[in-house]
C-alpha atoms as a PDB file:
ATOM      1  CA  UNK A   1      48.512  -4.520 -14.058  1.00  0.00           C
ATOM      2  CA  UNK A   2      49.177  -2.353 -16.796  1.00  0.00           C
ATOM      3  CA  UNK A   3      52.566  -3.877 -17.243  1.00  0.00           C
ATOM      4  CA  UNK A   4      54.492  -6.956 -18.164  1.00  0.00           C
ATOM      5  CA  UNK A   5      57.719  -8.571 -18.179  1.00  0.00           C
ATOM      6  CA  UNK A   6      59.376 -12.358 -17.735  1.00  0.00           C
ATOM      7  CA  UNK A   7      63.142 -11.836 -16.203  1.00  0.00           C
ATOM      8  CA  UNK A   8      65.627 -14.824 -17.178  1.00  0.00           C
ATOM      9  CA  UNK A   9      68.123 -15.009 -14.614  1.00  0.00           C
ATOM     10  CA  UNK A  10      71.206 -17.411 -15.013  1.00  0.00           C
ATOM     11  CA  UNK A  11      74.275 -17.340 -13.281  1.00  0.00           C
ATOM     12  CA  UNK A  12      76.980 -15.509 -15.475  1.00  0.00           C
ATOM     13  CA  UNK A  13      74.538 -14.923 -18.270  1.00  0.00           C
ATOM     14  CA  UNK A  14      72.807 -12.028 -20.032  1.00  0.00           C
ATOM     15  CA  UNK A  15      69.181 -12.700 -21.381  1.00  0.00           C
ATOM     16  CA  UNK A  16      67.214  -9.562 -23.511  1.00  0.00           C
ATOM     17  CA  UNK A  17      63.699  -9.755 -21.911  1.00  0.00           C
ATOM     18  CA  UNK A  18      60.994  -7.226 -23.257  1.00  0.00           C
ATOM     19  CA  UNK A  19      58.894  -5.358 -20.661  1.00  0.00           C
ATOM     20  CA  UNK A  20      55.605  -4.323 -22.356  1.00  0.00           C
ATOM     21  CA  UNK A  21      53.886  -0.904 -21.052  1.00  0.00           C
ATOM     22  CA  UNK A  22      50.734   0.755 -22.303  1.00  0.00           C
ATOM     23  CA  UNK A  23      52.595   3.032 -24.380  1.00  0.00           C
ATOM     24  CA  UNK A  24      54.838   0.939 -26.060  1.00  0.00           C
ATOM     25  CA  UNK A  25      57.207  -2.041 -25.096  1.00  0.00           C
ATOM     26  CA  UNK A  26      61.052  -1.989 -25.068  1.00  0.00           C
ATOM     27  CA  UNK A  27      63.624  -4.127 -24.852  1.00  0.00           C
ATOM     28  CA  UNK A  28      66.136  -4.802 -21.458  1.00  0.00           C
ATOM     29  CA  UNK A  29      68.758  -6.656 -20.644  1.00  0.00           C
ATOM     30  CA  UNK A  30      69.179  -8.538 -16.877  1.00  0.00           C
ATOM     31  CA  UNK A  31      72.617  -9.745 -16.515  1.00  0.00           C
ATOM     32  CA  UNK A  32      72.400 -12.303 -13.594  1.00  0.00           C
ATOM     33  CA  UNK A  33      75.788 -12.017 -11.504  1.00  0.00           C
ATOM     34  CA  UNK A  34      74.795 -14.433  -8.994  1.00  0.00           C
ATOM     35  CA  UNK A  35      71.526 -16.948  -8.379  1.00  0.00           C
ATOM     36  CA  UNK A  36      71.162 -18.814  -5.210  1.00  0.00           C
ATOM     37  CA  UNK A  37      67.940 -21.624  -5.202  1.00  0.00           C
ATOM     38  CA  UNK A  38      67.243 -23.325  -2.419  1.00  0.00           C
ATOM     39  CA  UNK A  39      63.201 -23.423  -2.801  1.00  0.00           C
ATOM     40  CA  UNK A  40      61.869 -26.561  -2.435  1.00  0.00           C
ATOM     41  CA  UNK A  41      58.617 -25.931  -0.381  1.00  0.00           C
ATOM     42  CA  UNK A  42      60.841 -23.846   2.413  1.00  0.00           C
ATOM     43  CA  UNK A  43      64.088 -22.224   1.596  1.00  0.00           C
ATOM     44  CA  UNK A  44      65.981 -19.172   0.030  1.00  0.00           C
ATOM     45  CA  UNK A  45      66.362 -17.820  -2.862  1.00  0.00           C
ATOM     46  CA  UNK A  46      68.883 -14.699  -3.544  1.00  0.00           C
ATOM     47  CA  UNK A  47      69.796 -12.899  -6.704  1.00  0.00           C
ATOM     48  CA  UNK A  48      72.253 -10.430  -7.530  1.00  0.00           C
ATOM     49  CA  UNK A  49      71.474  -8.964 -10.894  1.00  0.00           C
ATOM     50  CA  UNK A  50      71.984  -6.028 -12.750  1.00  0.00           C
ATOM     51  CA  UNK A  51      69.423  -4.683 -15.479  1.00  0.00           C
ATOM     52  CA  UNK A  52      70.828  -2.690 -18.259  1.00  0.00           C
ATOM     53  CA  UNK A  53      68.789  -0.068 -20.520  1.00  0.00           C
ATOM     54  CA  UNK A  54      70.151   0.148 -24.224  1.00  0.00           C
ATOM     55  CA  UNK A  55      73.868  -1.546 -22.954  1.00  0.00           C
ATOM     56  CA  UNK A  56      73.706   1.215 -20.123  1.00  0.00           C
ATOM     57  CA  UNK A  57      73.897  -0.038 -16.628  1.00  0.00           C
ATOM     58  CA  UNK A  58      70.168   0.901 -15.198  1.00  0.00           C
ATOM     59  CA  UNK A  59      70.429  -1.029 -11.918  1.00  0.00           C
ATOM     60  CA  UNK A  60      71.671  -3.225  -9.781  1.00  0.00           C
ATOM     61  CA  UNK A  61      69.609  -5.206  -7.444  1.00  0.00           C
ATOM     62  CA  UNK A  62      70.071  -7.725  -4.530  1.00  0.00           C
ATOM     63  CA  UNK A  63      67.421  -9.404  -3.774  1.00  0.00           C
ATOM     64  CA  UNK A  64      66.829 -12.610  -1.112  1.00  0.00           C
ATOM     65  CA  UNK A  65      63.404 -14.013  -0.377  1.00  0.00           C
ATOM     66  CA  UNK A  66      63.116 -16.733   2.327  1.00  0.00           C
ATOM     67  CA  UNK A  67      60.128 -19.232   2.444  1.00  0.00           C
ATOM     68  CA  UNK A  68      59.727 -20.467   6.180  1.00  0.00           C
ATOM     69  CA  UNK A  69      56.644 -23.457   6.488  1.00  0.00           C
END
């Protein structure tokens, strides 16, 4: 698509990722509250993350994905 990121998500951390748009690209910042990996061909994998926009809280999200074979 027209737009691009890569999110870095680590337990406790806070990693400044740059999402790149047509226009222009600008910096945010995904603090990762929790990270649950179980993936290993089948399994879950659940993250609780919040993404801030210039040090303002933008949004939270939970997300949980489960593989089944």
């Amino acid at each position: 698509g027209a737009v691009s990121t890569t999110l870095v998500f680590e337990n406790g951390k806070r990693h400044h990722c740059i999402y790149k748009t047509p226009i222009m690209p600008f910096e945010i910042c995904v603090r990762t509250l929790k990270v649950e990996n179980s993936l290993s061909g089948v399994g879950i994998l659940s993250l609780d993350y919040i993404v801030e926009l210039r040090g303002a809280k933008a949004e939270r999200t939970k997300f949980s994905m489960q593989l089944l074979n």
